[in-house]
PDB file of N, CA and C in Angstrom:
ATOM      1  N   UNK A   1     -11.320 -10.784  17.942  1.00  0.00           N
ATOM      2  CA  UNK A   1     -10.976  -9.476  17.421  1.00  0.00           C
ATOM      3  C   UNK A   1     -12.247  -8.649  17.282  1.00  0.00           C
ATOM      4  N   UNK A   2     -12.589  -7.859  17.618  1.00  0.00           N
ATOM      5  CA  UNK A   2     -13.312  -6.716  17.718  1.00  0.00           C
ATOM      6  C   UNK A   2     -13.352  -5.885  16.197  1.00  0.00           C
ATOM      7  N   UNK A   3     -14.202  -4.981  16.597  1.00  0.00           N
ATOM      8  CA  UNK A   3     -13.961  -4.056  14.890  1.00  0.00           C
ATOM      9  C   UNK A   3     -12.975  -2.963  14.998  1.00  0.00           C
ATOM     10  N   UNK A   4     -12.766  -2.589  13.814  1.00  0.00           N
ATOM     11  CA  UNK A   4     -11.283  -1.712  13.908  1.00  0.00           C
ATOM     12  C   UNK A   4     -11.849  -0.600  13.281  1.00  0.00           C
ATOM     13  N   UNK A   5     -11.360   0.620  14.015  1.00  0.00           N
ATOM     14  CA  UNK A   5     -11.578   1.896  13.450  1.00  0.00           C
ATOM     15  C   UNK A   5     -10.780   2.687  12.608  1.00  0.00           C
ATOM     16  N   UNK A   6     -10.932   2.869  11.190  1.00  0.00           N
ATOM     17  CA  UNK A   6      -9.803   2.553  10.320  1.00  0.00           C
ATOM     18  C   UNK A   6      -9.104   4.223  10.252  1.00  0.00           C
ATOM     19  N   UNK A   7      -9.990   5.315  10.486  1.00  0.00           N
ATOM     20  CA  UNK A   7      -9.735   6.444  10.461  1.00  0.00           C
ATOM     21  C   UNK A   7      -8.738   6.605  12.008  1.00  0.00           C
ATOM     22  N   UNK A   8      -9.328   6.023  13.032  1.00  0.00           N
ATOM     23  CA  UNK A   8      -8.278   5.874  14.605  1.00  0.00           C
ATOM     24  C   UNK A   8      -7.260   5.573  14.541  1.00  0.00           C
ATOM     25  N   UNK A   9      -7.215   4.224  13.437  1.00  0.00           N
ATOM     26  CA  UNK A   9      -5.888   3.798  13.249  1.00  0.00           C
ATOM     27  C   UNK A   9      -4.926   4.463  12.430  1.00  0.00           C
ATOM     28  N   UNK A  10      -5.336   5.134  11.173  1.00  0.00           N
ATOM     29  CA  UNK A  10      -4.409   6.290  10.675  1.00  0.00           C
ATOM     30  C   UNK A  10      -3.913   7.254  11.448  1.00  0.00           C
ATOM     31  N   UNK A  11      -4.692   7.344  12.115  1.00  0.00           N
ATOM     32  CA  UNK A  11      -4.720   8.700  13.291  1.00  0.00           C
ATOM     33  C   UNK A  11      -3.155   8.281  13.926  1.00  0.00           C
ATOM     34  N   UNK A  12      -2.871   6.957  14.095  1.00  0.00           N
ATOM     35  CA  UNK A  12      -1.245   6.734  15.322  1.00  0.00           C
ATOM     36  C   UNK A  12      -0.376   6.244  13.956  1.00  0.00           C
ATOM     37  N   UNK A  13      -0.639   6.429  12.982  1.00  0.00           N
ATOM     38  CA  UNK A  13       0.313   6.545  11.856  1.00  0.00           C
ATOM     39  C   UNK A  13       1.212   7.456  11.935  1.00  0.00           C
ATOM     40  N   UNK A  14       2.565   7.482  12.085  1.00  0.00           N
ATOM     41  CA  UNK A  14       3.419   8.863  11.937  1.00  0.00           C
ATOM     42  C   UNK A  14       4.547   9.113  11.209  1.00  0.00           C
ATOM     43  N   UNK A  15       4.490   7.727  10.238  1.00  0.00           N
ATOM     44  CA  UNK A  15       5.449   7.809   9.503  1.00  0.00           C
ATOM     45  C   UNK A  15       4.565   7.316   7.559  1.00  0.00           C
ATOM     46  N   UNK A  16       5.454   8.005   6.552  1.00  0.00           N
ATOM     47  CA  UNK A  16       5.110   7.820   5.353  1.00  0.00           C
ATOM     48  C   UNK A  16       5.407   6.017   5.123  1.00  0.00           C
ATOM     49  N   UNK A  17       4.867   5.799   3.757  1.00  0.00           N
ATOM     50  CA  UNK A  17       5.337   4.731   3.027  1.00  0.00           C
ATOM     51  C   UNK A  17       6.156   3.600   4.143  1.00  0.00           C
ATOM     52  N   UNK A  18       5.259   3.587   5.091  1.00  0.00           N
ATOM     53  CA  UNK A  18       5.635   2.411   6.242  1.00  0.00           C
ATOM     54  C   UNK A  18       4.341   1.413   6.351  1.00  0.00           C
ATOM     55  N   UNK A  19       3.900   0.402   5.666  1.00  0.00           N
ATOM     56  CA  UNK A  19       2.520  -0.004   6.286  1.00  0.00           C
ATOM     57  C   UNK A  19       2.455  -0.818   7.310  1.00  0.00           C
ATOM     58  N   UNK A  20       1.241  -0.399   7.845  1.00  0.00           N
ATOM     59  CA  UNK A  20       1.000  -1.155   9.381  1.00  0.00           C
ATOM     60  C   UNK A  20      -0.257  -2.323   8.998  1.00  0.00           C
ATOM     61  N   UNK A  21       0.064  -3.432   9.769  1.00  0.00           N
ATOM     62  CA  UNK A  21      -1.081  -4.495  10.086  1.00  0.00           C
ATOM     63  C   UNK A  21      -2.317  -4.270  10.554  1.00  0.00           C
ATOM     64  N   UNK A  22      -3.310  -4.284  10.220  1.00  0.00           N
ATOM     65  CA  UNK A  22      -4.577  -4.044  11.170  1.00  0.00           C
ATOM     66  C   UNK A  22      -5.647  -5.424  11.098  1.00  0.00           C
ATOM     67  N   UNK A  23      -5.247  -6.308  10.722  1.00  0.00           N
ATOM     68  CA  UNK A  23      -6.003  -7.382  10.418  1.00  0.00           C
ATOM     69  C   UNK A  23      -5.238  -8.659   9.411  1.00  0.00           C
ATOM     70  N   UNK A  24      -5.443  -9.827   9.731  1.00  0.00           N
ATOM     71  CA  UNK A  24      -5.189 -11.201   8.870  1.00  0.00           C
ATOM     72  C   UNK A  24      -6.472 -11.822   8.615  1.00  0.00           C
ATOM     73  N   UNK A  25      -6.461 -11.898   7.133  1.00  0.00           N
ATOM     74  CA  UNK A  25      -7.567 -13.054   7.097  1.00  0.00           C
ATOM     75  C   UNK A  25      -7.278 -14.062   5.532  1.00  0.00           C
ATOM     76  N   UNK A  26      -7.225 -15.250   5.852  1.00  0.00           N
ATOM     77  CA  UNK A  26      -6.989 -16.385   4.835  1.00  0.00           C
ATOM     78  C   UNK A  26      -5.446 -16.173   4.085  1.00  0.00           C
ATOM     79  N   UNK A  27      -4.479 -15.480   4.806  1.00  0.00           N
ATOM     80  CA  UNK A  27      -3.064 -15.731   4.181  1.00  0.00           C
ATOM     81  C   UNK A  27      -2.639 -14.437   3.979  1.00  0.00           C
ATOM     82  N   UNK A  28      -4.040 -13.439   4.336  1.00  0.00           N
ATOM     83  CA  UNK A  28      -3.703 -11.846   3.368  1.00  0.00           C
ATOM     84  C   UNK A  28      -3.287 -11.049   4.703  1.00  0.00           C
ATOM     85  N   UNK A  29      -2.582 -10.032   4.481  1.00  0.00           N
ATOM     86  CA  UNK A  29      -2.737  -8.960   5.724  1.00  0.00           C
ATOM     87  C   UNK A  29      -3.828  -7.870   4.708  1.00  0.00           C
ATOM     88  N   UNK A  30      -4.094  -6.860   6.160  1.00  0.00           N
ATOM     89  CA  UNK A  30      -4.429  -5.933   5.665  1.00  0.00           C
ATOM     90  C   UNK A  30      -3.818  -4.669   5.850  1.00  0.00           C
ATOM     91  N   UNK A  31      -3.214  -3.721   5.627  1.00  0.00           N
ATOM     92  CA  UNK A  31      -2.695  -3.187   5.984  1.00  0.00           C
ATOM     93  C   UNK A  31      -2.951  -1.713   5.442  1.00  0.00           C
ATOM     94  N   UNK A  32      -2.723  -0.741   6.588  1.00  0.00           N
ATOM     95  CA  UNK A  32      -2.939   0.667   6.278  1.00  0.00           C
ATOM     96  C   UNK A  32      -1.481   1.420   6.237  1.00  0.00           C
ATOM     97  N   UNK A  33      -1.735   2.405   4.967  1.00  0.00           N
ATOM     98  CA  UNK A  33       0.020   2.876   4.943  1.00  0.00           C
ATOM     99  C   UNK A  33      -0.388   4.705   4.413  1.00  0.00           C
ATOM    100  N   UNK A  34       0.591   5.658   5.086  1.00  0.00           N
ATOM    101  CA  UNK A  34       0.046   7.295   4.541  1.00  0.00           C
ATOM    102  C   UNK A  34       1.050   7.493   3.605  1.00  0.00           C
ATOM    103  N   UNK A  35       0.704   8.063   2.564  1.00  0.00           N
ATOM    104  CA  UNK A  35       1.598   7.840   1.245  1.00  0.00           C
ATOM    105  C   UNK A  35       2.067   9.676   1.499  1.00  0.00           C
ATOM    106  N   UNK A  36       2.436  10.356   0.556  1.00  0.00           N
ATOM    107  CA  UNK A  36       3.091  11.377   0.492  1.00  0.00           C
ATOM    108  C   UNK A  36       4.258  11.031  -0.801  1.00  0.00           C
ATOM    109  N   UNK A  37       4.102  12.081  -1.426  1.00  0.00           N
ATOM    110  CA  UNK A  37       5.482  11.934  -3.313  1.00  0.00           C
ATOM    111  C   UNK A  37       5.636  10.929  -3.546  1.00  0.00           C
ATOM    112  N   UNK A  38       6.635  10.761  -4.283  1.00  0.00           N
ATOM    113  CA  UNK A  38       6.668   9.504  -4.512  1.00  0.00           C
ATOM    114  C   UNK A  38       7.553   7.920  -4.177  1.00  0.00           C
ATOM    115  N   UNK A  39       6.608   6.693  -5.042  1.00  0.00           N
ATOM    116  CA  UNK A  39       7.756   5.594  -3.820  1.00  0.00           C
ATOM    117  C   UNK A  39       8.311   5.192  -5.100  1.00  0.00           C
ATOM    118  N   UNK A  40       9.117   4.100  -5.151  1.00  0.00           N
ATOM    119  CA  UNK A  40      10.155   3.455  -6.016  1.00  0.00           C
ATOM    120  C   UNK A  40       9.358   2.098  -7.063  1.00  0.00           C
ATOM    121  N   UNK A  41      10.058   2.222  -8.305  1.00  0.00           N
ATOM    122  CA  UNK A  41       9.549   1.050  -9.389  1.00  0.00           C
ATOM    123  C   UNK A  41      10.057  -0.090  -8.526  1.00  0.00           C
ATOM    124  N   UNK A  42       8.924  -1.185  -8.586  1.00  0.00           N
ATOM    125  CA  UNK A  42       9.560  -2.247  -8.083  1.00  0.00           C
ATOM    126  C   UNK A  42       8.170  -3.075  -8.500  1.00  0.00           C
ATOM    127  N   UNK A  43       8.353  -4.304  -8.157  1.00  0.00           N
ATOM    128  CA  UNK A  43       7.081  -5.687  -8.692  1.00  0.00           C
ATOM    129  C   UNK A  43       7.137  -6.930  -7.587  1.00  0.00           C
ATOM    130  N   UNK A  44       6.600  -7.056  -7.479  1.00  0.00           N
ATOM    131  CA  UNK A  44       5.987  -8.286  -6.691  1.00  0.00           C
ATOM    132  C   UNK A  44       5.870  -9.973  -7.584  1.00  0.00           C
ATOM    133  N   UNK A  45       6.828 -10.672  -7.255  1.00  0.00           N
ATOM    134  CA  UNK A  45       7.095 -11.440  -8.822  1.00  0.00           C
ATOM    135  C   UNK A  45       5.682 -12.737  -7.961  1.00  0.00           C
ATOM    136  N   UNK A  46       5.000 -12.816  -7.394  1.00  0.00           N
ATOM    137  CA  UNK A  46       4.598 -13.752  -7.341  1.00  0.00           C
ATOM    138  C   UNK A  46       3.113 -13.711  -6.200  1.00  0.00           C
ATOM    139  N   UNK A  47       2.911 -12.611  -5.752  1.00  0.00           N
ATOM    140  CA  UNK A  47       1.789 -12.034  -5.436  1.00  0.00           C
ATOM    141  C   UNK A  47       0.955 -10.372  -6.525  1.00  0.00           C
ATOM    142  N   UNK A  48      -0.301 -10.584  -6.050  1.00  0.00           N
ATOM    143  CA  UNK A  48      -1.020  -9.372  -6.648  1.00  0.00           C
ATOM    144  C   UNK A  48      -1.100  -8.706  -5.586  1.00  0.00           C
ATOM    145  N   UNK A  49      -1.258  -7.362  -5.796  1.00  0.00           N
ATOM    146  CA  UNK A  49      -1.897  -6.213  -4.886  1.00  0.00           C
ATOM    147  C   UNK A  49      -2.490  -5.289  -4.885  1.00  0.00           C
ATOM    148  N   UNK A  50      -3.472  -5.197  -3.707  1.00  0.00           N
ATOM    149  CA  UNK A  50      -4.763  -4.652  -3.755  1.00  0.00           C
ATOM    150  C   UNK A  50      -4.428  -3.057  -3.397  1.00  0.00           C
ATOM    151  N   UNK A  51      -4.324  -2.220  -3.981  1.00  0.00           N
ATOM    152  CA  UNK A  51      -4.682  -0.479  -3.068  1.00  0.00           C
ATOM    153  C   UNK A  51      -6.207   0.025  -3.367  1.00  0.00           C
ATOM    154  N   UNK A  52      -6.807   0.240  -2.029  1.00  0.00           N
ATOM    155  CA  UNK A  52      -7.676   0.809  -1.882  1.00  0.00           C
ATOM    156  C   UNK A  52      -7.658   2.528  -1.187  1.00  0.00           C
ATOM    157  N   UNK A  53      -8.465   3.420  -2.065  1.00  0.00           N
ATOM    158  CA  UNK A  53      -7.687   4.610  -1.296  1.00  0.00           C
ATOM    159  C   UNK A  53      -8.387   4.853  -0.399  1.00  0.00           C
ATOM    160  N   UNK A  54      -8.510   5.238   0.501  1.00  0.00           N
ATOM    161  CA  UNK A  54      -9.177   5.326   1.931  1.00  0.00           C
ATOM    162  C   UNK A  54      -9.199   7.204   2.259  1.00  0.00           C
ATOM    163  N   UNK A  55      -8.397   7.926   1.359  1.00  0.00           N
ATOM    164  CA  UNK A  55      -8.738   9.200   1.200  1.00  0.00           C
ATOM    165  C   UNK A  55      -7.310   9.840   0.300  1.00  0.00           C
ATOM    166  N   UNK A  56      -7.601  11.062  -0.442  1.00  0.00           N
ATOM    167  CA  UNK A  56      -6.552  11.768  -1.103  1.00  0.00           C
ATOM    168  C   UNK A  56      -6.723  11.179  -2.447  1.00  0.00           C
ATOM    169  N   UNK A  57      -5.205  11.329  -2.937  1.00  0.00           N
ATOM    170  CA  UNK A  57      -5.497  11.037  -4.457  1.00  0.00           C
ATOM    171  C   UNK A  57      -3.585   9.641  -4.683  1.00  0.00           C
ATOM    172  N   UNK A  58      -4.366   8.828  -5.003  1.00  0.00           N
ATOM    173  CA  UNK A  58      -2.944   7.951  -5.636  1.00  0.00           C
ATOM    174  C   UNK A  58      -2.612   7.778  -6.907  1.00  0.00           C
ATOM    175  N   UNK A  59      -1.479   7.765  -7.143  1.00  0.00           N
ATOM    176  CA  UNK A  59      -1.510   7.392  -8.423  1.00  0.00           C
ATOM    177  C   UNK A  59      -0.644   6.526  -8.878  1.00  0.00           C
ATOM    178  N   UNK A  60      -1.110   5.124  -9.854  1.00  0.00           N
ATOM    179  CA  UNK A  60       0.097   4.303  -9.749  1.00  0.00           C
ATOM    180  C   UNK A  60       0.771   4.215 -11.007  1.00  0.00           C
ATOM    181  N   UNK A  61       1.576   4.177 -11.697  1.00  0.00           N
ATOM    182  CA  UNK A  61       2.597   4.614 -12.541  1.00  0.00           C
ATOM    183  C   UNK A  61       2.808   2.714 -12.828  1.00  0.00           C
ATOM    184  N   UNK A  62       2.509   2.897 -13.863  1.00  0.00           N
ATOM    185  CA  UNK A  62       2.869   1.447 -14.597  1.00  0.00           C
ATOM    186  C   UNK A  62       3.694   1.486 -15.891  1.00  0.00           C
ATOM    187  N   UNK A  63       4.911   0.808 -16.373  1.00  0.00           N
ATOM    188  CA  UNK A  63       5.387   1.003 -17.664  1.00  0.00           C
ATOM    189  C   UNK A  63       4.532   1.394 -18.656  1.00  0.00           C
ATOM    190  N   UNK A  64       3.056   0.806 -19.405  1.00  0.00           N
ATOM    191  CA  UNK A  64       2.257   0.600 -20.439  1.00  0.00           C
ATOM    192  C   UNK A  64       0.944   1.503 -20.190  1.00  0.00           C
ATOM    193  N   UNK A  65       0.744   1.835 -18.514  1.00  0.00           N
ATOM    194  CA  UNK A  65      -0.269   2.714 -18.374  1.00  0.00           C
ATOM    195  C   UNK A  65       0.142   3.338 -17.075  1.00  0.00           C
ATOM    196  N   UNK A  66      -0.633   4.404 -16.573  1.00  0.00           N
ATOM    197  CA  UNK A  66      -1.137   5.044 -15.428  1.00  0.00           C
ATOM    198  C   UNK A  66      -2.407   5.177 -14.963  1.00  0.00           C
ATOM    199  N   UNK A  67      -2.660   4.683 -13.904  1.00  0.00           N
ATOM    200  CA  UNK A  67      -4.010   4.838 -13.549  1.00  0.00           C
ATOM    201  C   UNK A  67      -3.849   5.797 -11.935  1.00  0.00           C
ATOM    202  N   UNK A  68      -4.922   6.469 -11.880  1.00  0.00           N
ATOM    203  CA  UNK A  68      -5.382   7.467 -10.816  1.00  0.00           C
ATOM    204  C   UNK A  68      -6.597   7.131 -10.064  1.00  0.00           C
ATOM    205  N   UNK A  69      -6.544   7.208  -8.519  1.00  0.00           N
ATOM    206  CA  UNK A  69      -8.113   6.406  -7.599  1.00  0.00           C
ATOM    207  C   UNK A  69      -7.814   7.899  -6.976  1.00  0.00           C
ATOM    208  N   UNK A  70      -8.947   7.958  -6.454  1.00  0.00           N
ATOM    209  CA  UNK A  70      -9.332   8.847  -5.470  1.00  0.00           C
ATOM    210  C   UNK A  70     -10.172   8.026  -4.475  1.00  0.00           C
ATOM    211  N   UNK A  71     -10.556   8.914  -3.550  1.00  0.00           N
ATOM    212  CA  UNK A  71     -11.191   7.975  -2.018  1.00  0.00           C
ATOM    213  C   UNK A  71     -12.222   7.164  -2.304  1.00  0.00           C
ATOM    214  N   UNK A  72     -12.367   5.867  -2.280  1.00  0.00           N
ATOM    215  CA  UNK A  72     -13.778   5.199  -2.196  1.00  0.00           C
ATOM    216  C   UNK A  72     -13.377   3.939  -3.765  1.00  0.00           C
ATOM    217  N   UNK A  73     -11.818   4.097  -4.348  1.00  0.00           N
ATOM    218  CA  UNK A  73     -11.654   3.588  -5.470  1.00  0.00           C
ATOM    219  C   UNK A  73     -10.316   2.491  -5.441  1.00  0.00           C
ATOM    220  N   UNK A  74     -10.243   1.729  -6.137  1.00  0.00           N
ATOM    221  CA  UNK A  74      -9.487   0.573  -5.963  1.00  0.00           C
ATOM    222  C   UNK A  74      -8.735   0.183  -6.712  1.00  0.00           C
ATOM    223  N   UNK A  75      -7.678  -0.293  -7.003  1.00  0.00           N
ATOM    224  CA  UNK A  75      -7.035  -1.066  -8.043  1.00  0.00           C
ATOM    225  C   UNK A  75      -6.074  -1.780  -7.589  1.00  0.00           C
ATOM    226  N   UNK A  76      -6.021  -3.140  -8.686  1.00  0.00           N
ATOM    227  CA  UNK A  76      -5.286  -4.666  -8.433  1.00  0.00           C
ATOM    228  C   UNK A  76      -4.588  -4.269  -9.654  1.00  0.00           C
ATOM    229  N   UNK A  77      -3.012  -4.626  -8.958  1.00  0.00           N
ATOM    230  CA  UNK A  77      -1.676  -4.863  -9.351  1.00  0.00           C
ATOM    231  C   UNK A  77      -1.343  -6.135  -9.639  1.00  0.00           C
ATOM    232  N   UNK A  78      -1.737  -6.822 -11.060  1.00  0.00           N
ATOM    233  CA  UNK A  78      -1.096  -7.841 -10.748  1.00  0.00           C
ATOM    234  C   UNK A  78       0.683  -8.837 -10.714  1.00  0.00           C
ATOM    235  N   UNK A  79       0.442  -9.835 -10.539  1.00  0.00           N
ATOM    236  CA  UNK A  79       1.956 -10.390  -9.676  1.00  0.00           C
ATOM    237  C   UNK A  79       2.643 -10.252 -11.637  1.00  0.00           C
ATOM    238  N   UNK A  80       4.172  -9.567 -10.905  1.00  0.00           N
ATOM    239  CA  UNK A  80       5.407  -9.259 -11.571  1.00  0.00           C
ATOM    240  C   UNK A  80       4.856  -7.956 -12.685  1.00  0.00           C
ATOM    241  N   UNK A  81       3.774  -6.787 -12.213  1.00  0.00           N
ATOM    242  CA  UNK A  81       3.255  -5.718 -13.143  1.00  0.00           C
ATOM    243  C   UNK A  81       4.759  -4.837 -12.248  1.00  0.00           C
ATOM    244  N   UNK A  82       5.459  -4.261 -13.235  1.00  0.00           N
ATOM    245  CA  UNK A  82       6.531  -3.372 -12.172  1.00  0.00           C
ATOM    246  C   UNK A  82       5.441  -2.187 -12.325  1.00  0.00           C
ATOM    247  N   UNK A  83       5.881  -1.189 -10.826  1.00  0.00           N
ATOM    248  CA  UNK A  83       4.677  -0.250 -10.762  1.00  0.00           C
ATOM    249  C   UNK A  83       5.672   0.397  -9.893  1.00  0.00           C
ATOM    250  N   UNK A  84       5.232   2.336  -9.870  1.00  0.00           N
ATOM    251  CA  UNK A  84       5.486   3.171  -8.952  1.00  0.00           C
ATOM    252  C   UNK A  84       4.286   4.062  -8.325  1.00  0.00           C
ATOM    253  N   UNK A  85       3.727   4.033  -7.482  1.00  0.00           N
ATOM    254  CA  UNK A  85       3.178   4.654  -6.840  1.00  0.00           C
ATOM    255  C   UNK A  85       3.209   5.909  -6.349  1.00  0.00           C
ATOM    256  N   UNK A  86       2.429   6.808  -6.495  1.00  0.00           N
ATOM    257  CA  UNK A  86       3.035   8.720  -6.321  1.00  0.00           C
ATOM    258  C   UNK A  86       1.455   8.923  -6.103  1.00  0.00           C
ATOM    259  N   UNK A  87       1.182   9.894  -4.887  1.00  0.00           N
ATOM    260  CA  UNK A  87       0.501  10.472  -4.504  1.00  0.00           C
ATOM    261  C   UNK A  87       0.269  12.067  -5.413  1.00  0.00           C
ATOM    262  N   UNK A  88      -1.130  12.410  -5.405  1.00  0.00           N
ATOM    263  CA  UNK A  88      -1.295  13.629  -5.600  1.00  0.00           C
ATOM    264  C   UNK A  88      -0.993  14.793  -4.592  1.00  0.00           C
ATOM    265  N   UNK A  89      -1.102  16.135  -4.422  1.00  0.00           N
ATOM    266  CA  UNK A  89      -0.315  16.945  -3.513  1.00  0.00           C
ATOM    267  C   UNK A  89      -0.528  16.821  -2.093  1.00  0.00           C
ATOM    268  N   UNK A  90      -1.986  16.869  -2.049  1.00  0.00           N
ATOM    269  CA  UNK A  90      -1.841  16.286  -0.255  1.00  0.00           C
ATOM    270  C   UNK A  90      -1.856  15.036   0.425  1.00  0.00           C
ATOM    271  N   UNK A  91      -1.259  14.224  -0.312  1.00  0.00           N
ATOM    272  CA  UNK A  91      -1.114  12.202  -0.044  1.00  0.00           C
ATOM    273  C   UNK A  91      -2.192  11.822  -0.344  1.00  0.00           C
ATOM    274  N   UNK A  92      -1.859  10.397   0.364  1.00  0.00           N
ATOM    275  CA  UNK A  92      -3.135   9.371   0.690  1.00  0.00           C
ATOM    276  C   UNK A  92      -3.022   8.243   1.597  1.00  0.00           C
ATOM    277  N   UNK A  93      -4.194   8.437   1.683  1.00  0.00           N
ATOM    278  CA  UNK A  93      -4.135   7.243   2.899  1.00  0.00           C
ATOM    279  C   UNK A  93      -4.043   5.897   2.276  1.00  0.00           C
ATOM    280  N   UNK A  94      -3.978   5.003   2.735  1.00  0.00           N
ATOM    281  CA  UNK A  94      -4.269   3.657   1.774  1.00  0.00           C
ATOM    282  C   UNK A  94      -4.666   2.724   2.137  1.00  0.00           C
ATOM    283  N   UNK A  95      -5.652   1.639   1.999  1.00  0.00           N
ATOM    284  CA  UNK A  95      -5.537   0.077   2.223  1.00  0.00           C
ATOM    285  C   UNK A  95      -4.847  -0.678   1.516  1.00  0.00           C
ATOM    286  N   UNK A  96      -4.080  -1.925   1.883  1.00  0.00           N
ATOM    287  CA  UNK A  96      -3.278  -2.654   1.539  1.00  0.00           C
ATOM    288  C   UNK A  96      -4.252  -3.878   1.629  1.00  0.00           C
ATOM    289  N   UNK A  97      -4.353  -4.941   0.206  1.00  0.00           N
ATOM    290  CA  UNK A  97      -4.774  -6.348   0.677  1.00  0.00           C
ATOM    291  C   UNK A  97      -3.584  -7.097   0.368  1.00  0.00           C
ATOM    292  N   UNK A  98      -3.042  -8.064   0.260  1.00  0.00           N
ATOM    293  CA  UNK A  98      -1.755  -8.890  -0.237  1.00  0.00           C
ATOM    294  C   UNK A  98      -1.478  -9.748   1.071  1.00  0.00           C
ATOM    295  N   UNK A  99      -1.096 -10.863  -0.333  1.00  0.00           N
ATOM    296  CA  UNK A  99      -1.105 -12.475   0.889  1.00  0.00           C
ATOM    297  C   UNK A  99       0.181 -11.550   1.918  1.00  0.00           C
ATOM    298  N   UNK A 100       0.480 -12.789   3.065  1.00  0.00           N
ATOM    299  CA  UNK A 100       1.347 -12.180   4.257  1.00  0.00           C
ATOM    300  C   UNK A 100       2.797 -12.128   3.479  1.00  0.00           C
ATOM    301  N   UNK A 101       3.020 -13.250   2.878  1.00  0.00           N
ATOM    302  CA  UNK A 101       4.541 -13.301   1.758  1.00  0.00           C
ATOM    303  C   UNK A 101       4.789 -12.019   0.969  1.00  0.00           C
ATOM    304  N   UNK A 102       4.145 -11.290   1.025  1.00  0.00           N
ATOM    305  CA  UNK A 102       4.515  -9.971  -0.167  1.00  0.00           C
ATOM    306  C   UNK A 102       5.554  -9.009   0.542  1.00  0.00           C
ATOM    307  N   UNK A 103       6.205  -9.100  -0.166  1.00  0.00           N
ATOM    308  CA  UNK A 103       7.778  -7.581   0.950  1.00  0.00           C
ATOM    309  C   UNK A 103       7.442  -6.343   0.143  1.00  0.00           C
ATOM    310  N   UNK A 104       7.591  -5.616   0.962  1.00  0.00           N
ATOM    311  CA  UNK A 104       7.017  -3.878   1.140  1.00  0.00           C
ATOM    312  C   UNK A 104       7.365  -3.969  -0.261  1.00  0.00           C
ATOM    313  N   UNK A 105       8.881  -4.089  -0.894  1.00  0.00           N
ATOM    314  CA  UNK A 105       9.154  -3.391  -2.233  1.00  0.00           C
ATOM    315  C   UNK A 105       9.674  -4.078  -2.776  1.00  0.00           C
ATOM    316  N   UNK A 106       8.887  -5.249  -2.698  1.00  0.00           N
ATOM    317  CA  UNK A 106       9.142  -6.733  -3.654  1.00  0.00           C
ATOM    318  C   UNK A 106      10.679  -7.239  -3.959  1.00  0.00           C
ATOM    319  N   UNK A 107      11.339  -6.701  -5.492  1.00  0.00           N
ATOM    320  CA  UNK A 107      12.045  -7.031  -5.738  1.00  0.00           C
ATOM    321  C   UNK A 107      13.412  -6.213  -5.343  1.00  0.00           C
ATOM    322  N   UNK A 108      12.690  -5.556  -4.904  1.00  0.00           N
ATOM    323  CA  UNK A 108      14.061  -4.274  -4.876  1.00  0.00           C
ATOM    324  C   UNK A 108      14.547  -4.132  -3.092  1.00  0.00           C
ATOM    325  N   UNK A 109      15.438  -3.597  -2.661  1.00  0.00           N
ATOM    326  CA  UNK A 109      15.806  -3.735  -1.237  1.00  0.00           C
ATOM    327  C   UNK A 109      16.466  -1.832  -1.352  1.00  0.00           C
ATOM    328  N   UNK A 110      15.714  -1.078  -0.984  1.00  0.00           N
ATOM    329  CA  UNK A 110      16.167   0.072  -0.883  1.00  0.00           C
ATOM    330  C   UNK A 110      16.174   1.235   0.290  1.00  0.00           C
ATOM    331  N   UNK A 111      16.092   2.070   0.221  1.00  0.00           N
ATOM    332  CA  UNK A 111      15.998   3.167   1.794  1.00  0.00           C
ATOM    333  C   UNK A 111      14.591   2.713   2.314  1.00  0.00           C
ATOM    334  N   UNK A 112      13.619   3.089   1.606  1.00  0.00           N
ATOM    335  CA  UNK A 112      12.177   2.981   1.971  1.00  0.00           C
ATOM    336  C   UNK A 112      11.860   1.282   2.310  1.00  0.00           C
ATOM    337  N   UNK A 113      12.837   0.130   2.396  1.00  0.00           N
ATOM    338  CA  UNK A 113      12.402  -0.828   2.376  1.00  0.00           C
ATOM    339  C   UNK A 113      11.673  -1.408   3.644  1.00  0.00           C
ATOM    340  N   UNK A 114      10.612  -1.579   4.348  1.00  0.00           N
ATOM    341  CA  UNK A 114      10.734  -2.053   5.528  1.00  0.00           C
ATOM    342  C   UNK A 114      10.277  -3.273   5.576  1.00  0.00           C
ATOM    343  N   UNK A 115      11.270  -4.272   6.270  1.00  0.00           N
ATOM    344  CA  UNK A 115      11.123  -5.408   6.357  1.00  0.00           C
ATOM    345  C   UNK A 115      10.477  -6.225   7.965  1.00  0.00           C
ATOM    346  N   UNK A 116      10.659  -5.376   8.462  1.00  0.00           N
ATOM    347  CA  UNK A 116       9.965  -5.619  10.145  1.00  0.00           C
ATOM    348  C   UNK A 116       8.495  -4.727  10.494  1.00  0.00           C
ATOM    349  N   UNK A 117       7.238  -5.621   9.507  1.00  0.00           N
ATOM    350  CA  UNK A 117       6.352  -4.446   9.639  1.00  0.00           C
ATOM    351  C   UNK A 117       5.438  -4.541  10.953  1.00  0.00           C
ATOM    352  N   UNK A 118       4.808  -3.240  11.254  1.00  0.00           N
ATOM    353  CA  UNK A 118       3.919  -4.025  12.376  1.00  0.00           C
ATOM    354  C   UNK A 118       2.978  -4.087  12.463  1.00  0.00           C
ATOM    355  N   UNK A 119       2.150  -4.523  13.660  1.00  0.00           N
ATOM    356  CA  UNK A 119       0.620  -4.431  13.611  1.00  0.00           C
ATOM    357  C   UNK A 119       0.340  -2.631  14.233  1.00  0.00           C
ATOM    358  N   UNK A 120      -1.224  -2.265  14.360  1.00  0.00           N
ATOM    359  CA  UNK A 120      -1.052  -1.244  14.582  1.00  0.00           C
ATOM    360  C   UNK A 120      -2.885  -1.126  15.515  1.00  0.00           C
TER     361      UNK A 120
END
């Protein structure tokens, strides 16, 4: 595998709250996803997860708190925290770390769910 150009690869992104594969390493994907309003409460009962913002503004909505990253900033979700995720007005881009077992919207099975993700 070669190096990956992470801004190229957003670039053939054309859909919201869909993440794509760009790398495996030790059980985790990595994955890049373009956010836009907001996505749905849901938890991950048995993995953590990593968002890194890669540009824009995220914001993740937790029962007990809210926290806000902007580009270059990070935060770990950990396993069964229920959380909603909502972008500030002009999205965000995102990195995804989480073992390969984690489903887009954990516990919940809804419109936004995608279960056939791909590489990119």
């Amino acid at each position: 595998m070669g190096k990956i150009d992470i801004a190229d690869k957003f670039a053939k992104i054309d859909r919201e709250w869909t993440p794509f594969i760009v790398s495996e390493v030790n059980g985790h994907y990595i994955k890049l996803a373009k956010l836009m309003g907001d996505f749905i409460w849901h938890h991950h009962a048995d993995e953590d997860e990593l968002f890194y913002v890669f540009k824009g503004e995220l914001i993740i909505e937790m029962r007990e708190s809210t926290v806000t990253l902007t580009a270059g900033q990070m935060y770990l979700v950990k396993k069964g925290i229920e959380h909603k995720p909502r972008t500030g007005p002009d999205g965000a881009q995102v990195i995804l770390f989480e073992p390969i077992s984690t489903l887009h919207t954990g516990d919940v099975d809804s419109e936004r769910t995608v279960s056939d993700q791909k590489w990119i």
